[in-house]
Protein backbone atom coordinates (compact mmCIF):
# COMPACT_ATOMS: atom_id res chain seq x y z
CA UNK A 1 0.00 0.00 0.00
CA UNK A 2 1.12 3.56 -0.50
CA UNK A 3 0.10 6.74 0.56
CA UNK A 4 -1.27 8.55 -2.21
CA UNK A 5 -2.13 12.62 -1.24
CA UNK A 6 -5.74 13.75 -2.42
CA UNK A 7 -7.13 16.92 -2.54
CA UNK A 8 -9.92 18.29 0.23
CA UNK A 9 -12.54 19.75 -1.80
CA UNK A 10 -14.33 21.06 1.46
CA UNK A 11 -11.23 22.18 3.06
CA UNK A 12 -9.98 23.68 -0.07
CA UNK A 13 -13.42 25.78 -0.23
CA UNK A 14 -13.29 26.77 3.30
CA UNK A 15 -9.61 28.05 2.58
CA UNK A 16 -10.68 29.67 -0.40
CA UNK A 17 -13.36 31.65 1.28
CA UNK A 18 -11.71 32.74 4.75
CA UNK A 19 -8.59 33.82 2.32
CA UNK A 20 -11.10 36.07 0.22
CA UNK A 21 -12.73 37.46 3.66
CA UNK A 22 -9.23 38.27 4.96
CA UNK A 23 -8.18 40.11 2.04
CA UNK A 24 -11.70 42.57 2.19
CA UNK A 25 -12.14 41.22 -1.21
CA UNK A 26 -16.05 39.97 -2.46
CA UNK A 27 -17.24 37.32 -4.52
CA UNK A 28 -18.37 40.21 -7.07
CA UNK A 29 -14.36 41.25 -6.69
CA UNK A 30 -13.52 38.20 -7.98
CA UNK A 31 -15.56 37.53 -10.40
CA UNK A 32 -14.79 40.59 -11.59
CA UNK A 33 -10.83 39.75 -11.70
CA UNK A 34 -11.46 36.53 -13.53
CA UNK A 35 -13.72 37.89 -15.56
CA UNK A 36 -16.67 35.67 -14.97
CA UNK A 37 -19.79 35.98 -16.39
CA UNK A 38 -21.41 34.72 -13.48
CA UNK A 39 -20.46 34.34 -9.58
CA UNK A 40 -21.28 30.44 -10.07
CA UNK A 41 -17.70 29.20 -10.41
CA UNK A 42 -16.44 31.29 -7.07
CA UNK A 43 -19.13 30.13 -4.68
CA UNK A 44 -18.38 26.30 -6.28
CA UNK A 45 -14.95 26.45 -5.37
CA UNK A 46 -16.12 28.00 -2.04
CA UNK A 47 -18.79 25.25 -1.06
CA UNK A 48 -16.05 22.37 -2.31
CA UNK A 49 -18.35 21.10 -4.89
CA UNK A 50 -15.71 22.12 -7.76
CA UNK A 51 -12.09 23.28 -7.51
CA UNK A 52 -10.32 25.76 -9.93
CA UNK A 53 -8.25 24.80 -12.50
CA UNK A 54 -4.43 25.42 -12.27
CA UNK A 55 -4.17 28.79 -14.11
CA UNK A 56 -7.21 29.50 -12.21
CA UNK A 57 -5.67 28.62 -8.95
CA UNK A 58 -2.75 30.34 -9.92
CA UNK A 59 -4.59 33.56 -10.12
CA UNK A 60 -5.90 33.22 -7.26
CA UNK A 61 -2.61 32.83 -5.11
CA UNK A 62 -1.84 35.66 -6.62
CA UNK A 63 -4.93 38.08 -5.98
CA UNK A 64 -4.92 36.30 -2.21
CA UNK A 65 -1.20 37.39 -2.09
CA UNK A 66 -0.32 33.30 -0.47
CA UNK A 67 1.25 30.63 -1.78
CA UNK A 68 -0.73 27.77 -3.55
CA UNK A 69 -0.29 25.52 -0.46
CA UNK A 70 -2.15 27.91 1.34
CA UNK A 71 -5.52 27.89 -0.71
CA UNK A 72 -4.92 23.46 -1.47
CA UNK A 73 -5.80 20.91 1.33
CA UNK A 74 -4.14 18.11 1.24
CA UNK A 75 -4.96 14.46 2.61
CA UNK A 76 -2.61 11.68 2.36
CA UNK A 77 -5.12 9.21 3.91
CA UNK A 78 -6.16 7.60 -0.03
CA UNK A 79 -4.25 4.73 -0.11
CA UNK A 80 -3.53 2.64 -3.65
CA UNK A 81 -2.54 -0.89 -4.21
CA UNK A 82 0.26 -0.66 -6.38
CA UNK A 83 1.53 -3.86 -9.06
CA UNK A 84 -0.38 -7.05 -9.34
């Protein structure tokens, strides 16, 4: 068996939003910056049920001025069977 990290969904979500409150920025603000039609994709990534894609999550780092491992939670609890 090896340990095999996964990402948190949830706990990525709750980052995301507590990292958005901290830096006085809004949903609207960052829709805005990502020029999104819609708010949908923010408050997706906020409630876990989707995460951003990389260039997405990249941006966002950025904007949240923290690194990448600060907006990404990480389980290593998934373990895989690996060979035959």
């Amino acid at each position: 068996m090896v340990n095999l990290p996964t990402i948190d969904m949830a706990g990525t979500g709750q980052n995301i939003r507590r990292l958005r409150k901290q830096a006085g920025l809004s949903v609207k603000d960052l829709q805005d910056i990502f020029g999104f039609a819609t708010p949908q994709a923010i408050y997706k990534w906020q409630q876990g049920v989707a995460l951003p894609t990389i260039d997405n999550l990249v941006i966002l780092a950025a904007v949240l001025q923290v690194r990448l491992d600060d907006i990404l939670e990480i389980n290593t609890v998934a373990r895989m069977q690996i060979g035959a």
